[in-house]
Protein backbone atom coordinates (compact mmCIF):
# COMPACT_ATOMS: atom_id res chain seq x y z
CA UNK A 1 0.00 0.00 0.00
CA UNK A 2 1.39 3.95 -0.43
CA UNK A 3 1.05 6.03 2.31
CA UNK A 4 -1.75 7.93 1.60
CA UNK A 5 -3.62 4.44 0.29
CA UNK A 6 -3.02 2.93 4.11
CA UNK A 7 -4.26 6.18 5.64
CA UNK A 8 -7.52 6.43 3.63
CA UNK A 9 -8.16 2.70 3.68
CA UNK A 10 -7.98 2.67 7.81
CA UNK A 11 -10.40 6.04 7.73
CA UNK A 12 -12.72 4.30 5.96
CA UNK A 13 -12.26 1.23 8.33
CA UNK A 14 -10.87 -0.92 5.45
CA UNK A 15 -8.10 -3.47 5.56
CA UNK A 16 -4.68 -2.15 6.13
CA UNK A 17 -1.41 -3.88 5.95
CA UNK A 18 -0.44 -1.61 9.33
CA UNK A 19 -1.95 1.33 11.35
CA UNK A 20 -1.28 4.70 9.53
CA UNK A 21 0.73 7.09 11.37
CA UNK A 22 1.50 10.95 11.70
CA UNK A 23 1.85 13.29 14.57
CA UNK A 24 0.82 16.43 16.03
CA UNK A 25 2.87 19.29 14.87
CA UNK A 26 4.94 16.75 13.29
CA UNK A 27 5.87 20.28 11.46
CA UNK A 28 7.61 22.16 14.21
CA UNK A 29 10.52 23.63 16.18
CA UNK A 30 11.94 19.88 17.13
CA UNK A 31 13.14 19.71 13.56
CA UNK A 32 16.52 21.31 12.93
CA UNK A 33 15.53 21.93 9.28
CA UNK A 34 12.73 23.29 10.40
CA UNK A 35 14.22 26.09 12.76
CA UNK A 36 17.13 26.50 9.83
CA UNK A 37 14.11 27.84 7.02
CA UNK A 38 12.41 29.97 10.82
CA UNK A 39 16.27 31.44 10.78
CA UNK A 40 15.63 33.67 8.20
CA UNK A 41 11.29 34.25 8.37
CA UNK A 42 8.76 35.53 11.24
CA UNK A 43 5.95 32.60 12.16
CA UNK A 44 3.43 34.57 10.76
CA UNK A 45 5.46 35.08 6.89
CA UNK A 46 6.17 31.18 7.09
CA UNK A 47 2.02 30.67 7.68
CA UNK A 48 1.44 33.18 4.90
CA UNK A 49 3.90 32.35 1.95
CA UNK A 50 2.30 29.06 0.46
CA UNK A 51 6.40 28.14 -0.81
CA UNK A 52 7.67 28.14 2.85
CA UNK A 53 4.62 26.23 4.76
CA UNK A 54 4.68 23.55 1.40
CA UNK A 55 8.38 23.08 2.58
CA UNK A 56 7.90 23.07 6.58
CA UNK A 57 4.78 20.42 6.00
CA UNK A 58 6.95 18.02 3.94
CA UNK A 59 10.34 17.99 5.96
CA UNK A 60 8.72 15.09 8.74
CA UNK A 61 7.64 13.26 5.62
CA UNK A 62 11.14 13.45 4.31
CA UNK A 63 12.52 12.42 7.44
CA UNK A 64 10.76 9.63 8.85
CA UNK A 65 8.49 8.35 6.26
CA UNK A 66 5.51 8.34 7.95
CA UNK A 67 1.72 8.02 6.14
CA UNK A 68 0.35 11.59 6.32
CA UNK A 69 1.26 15.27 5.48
CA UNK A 70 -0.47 18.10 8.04
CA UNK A 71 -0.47 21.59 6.36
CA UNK A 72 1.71 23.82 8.11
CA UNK A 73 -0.62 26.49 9.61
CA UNK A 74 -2.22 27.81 12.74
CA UNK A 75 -5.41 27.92 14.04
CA UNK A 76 -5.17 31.84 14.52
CA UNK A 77 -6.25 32.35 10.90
CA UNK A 78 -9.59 32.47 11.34
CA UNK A 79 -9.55 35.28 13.97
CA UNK A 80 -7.90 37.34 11.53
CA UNK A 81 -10.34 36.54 8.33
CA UNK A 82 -12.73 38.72 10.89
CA UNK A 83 -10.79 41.54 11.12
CA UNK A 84 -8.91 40.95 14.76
CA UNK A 85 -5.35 41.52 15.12
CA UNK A 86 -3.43 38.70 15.67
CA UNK A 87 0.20 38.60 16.94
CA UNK A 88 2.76 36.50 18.10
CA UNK A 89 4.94 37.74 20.62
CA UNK A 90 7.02 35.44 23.13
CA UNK A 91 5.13 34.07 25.56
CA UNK A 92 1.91 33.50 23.51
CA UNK A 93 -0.48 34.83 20.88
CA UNK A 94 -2.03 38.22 21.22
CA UNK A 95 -5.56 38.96 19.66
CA UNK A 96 -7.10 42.38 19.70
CA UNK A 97 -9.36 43.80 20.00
CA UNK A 98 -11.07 41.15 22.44
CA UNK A 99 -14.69 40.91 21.88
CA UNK A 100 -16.03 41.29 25.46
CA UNK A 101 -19.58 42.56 24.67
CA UNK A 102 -22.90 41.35 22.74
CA UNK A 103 -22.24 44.65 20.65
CA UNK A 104 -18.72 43.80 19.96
CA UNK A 105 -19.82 40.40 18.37
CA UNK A 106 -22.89 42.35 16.84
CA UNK A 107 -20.38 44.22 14.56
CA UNK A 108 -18.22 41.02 13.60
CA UNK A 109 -17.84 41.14 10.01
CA UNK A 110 -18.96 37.31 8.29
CA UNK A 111 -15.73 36.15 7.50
CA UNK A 112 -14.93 35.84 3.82
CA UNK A 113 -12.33 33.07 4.21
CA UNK A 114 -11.67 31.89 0.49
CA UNK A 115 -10.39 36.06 -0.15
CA UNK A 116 -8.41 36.46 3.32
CA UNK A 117 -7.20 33.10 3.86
CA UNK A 118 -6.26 32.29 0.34
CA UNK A 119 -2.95 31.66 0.83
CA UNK A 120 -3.76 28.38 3.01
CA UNK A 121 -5.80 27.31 0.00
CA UNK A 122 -2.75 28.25 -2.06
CA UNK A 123 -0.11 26.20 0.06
CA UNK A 124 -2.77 23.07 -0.08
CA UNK A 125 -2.27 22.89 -3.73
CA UNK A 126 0.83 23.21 -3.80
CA UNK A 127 1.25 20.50 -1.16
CA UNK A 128 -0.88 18.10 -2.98
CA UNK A 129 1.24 18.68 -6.46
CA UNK A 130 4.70 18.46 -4.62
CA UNK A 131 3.10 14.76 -2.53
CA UNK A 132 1.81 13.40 -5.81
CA UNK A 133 -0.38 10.91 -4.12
CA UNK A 134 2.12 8.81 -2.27
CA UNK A 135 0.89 10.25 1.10
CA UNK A 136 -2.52 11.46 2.46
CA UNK A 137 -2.79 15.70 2.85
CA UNK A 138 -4.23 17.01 6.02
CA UNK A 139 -6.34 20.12 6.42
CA UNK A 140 -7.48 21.71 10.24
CA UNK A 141 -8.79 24.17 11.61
CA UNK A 142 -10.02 25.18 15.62
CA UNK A 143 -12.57 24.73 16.63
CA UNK A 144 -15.42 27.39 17.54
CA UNK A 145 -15.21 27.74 21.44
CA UNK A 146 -11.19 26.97 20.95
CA UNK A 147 -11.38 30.00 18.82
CA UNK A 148 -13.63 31.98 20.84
CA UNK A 149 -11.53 31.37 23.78
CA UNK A 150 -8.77 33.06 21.91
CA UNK A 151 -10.76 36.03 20.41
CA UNK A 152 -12.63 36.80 23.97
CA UNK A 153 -9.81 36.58 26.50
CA UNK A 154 -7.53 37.91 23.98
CA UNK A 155 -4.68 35.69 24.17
CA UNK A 156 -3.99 32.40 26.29
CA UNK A 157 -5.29 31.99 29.84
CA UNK A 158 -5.27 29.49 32.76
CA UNK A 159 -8.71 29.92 34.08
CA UNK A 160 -10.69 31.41 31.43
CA UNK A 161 -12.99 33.67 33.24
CA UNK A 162 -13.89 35.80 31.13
CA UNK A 163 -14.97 33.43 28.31
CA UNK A 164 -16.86 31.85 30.82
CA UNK A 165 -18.40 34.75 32.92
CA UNK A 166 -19.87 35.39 29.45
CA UNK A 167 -20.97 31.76 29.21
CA UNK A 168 -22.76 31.86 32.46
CA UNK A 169 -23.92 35.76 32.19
CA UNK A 170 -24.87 36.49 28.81
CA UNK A 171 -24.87 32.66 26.75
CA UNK A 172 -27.09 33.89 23.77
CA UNK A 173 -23.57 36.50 22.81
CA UNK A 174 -21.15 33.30 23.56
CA UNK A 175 -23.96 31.36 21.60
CA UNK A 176 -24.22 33.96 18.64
CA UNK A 177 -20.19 33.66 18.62
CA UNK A 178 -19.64 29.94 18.07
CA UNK A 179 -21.91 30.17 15.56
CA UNK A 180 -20.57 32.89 13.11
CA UNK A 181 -17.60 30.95 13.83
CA UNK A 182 -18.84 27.71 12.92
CA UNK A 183 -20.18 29.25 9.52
CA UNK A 184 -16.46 29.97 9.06
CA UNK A 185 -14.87 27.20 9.74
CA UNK A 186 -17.14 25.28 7.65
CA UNK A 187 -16.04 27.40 4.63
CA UNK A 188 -12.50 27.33 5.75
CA UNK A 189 -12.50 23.50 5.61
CA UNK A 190 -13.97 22.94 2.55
CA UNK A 191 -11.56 25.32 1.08
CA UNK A 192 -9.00 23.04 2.15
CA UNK A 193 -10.61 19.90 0.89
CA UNK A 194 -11.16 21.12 -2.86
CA UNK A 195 -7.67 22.29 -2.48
CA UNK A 196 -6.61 18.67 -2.79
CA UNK A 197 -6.73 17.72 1.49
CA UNK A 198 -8.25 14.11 1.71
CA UNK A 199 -9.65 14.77 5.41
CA UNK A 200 -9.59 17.88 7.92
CA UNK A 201 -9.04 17.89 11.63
CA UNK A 202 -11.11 19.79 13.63
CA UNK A 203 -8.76 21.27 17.47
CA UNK A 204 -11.16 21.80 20.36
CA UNK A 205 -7.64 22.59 22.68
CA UNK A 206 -10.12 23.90 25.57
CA UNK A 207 -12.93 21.78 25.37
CA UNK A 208 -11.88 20.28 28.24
CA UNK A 209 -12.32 23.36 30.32
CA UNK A 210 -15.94 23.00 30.47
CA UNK A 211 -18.22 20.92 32.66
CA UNK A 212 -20.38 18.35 30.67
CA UNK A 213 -23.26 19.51 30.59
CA UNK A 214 -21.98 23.31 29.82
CA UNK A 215 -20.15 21.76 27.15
CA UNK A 216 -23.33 19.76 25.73
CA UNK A 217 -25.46 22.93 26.08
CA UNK A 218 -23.42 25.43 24.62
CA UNK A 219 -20.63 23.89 22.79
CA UNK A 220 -21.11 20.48 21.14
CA UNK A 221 -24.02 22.34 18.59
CA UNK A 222 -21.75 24.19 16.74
CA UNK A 223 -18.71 21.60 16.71
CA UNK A 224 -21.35 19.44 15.38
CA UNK A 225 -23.29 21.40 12.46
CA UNK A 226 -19.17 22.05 11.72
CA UNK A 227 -18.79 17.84 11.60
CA UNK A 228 -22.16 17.06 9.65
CA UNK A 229 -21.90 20.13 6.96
CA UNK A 230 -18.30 17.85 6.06
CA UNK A 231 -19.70 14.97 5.86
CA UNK A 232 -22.71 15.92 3.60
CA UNK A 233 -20.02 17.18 1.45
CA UNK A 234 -18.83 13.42 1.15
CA UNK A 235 -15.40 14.53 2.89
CA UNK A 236 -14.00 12.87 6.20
CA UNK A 237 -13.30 15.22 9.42
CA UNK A 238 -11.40 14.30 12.25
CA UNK A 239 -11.63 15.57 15.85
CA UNK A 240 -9.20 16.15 18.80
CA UNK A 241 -10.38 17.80 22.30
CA UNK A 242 -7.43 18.31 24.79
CA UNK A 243 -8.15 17.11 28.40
CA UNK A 244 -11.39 15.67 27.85
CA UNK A 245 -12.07 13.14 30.00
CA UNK A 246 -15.21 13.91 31.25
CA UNK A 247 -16.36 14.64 28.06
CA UNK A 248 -15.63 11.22 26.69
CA UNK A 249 -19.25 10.53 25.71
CA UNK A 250 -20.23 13.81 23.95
CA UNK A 251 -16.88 13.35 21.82
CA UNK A 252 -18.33 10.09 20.94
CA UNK A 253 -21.89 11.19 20.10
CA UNK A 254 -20.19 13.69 17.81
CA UNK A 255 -19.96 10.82 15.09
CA UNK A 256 -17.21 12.55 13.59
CA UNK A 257 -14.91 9.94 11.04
CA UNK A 258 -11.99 9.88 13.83
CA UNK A 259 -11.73 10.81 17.01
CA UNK A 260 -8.02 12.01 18.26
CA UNK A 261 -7.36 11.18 21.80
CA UNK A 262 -5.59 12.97 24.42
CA UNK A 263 -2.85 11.38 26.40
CA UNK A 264 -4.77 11.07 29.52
CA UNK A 265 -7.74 9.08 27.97
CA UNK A 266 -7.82 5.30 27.85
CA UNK A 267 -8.26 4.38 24.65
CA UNK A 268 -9.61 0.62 25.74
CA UNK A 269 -12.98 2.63 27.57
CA UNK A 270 -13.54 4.75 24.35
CA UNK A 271 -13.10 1.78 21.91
CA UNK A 272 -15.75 0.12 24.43
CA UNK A 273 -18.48 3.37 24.11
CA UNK A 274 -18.16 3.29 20.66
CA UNK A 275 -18.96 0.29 20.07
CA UNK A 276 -21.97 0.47 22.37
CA UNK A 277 -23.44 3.22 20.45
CA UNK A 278 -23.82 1.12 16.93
CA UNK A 279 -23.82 4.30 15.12
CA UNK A 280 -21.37 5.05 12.40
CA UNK A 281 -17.81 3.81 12.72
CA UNK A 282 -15.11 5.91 14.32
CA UNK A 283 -11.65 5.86 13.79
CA UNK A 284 -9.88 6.44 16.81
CA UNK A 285 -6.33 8.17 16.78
CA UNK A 286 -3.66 8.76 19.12
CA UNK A 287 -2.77 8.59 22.17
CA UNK A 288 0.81 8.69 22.75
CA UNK A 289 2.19 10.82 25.69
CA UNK A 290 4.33 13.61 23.39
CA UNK A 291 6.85 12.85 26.50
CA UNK A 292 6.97 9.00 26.11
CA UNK A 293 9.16 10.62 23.39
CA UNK A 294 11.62 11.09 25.72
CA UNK A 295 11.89 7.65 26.67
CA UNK A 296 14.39 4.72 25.80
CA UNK A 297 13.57 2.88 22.82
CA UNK A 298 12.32 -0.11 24.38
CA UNK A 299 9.47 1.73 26.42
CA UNK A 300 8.07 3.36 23.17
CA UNK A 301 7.94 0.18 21.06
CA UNK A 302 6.14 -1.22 24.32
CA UNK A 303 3.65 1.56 24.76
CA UNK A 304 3.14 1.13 20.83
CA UNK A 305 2.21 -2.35 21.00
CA UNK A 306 -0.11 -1.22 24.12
CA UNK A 307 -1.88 1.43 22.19
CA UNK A 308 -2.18 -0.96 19.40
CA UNK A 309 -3.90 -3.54 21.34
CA UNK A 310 -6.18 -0.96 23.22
CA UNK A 311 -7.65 -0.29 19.69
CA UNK A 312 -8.27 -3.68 18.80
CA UNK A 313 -5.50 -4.39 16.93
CA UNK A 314 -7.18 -4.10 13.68
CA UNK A 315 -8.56 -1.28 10.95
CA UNK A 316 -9.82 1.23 13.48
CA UNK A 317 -6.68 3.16 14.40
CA UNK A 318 -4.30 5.46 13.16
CA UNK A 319 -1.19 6.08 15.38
CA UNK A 320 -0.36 9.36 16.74
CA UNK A 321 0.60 11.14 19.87
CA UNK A 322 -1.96 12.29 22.30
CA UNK A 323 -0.97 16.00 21.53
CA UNK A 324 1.69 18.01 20.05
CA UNK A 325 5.22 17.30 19.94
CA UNK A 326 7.09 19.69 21.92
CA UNK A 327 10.57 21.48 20.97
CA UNK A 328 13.16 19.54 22.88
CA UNK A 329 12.01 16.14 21.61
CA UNK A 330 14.69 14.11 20.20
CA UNK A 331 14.63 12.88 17.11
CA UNK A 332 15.67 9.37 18.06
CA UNK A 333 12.40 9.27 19.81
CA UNK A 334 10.09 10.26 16.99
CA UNK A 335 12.23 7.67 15.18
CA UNK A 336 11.70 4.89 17.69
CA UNK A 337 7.45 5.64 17.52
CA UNK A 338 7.32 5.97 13.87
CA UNK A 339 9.41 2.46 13.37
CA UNK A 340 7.82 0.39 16.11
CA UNK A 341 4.47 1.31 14.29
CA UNK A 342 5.53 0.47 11.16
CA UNK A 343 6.97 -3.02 12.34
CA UNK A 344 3.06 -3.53 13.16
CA UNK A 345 1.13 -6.18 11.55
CA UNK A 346 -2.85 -6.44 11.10
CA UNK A 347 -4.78 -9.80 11.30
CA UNK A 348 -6.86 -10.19 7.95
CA UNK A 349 -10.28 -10.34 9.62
CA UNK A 350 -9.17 -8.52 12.30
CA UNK A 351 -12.38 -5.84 13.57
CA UNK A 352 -11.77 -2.16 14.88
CA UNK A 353 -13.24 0.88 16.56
CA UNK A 354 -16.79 0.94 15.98
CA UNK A 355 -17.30 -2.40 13.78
């Protein structure tokens, strides 16, 4: 099988030779050719000039072989296709204005992403010419209340208060929010997709923030108009919530194609709610601790075999880490993950995820 035939083939939960795998920011700071091309550009220039993010997404497919390509990007473009200021300082991203009041989102322009974000439709194509088909092309984008988080508190936070004072004084402005955002994210996605991406990832980084039920009130609408508009479309979306244990049901009820697991979630318990749902299949992905990365070789083929067992050992998994790599990880450890799941084997009839 190529690459991109063993990725597709285990989305659509048919027979692979081996689990796919990628990883989270795959296309980042831990690669040394990666900070060489940052030497000479700002973050922002190497998100904005197609030529530069083609070459940042394909350097961990050069590298270590693995079975999918995520476009070099951030999920800070969408704040800025409505007008809001977005900067990137050390220490974190800076948005402003922040939208604190029901006015303030009144005035929000509708995002024309296809004119303001053209260049990420631009470095798509290009990505899909330069991959000719040997490896599967991943679009993303955040996720509403990720990306309301951002564009009311106006840059990161620890307790996001004022996100959620709004939540809990004035939901029908939070509520009017998520959903000019989900409009946008819709259109930002299928950009992507008729831009050559075979599937889209959808980053809910602060989902887990929320209680349950806040989450299933407020939240889970908009994710999920976002996840069916795809998917009438024909085209396959992925989701990933950080931290989000508790939510581990309304992630599953979202029925999106795969489901990326954090770290801290046991894959064995989700593989066991999907299938007592019977709905749709769901791939699951992940869940690697990015720090396992760390470890001696031995412990990450280990874990690998662990993970791959956890998910049935079959069609319903692609391998990946349960978030981002981060900038000091080795490369002998990204090396270790990426061969111990390609030494994997799948049993013919073997079932996964959701079958």
């Amino acid at each position: 099988m190529t690459h991109r035939e063993r990725f597709l083939a285990a989305l659509n939960h048919q027979p692979v030779d081996r689990p796919p795998v990628w990883l989270m920011r795959q296309a980042g700071r831990f690669l040394p050719e990666y900070r060489e091309v940052r030497k000479g550009h700002s973050f922002l220039d190497m998100v904005r000039t197609p030529e530069l993010a083609t070459e940042v997404t394909l350097q961990p497919l050069r590298r270590f072989g693995i079975d999918a390509a995520i476009l070099f990007s951030d999920i800070l473009t969408i704040p800025e296709a409505f007008g809001m200021r977005v900067d990137f300082p050390e220490g974190g991203p800076v948005l402003s204005p922040p939208l604190r009041t029901a006015e303030d989102v009144r005035r929000l322009p509708r995002a024309e992403v296809r004119e303001s974000l053209h260049y990420v439709g631009d470095a798509v194509r290009m990505i899909h010419g330069e991959l000719g088909g040997k490896h599967a092309l991943l679009g993303f984008s955040g996720a509403p209340w990720t990306l309301a988080c951002y564009m009311v508190e106006g840059k990161g936070s620890k307790s996001y208060d004022t996100i959620k004072a709004m939540l809990y004084s004035a939901p029908e402005t939070l509520t009017a929010l998520l959903d000019k955002l989900a409009d946008a994210v819709i259109d930002y996605l299928l950009m992507q997709l008729e831009a050559g991406a075979d599937a889209v990832q959808l980053f809910d980084t602060w989902a887990g923030e929320l209680r349950a039920a806040d989450y299933d009130k407020y939240v889970r609408p908009s994710t999920l108009r976002i996840i069916q508009a795809i998917q009438a479309k024909g085209h396959k979306i992925m989701v990933f919530a950080r931290h989000p244990g508790h939510l581990t049901e309304s992630t599953v009820r979202l029925g999106a194609d795969g489901l990326g697991l954090d770290w801290r979630v046991d894959m064995a318990q989700v593989r066991k709610a999907l299938l007592g749902l019977g709905q749709r299949p769901t791939v699951l992905q992940g869940n690697l601790d990015p720090i396992e990365l760390f470890a001696p070789r031995e412990h990450i083929e280990r874990r690998v075999q662990e993970m791959f067992a956890a998910a049935g050992g079959g069609t319903g998994w692609i391998a990946n880490l349960g978030h981002g790599v981060v900038p000091p990880t080795p490369i002998a450890g990204v090396e270790a993950f990426v061969n111990a799941v390609q030494a994997l084997r799948v049993a013919p009839m073997a079932g996964g995820a959701g079958q």
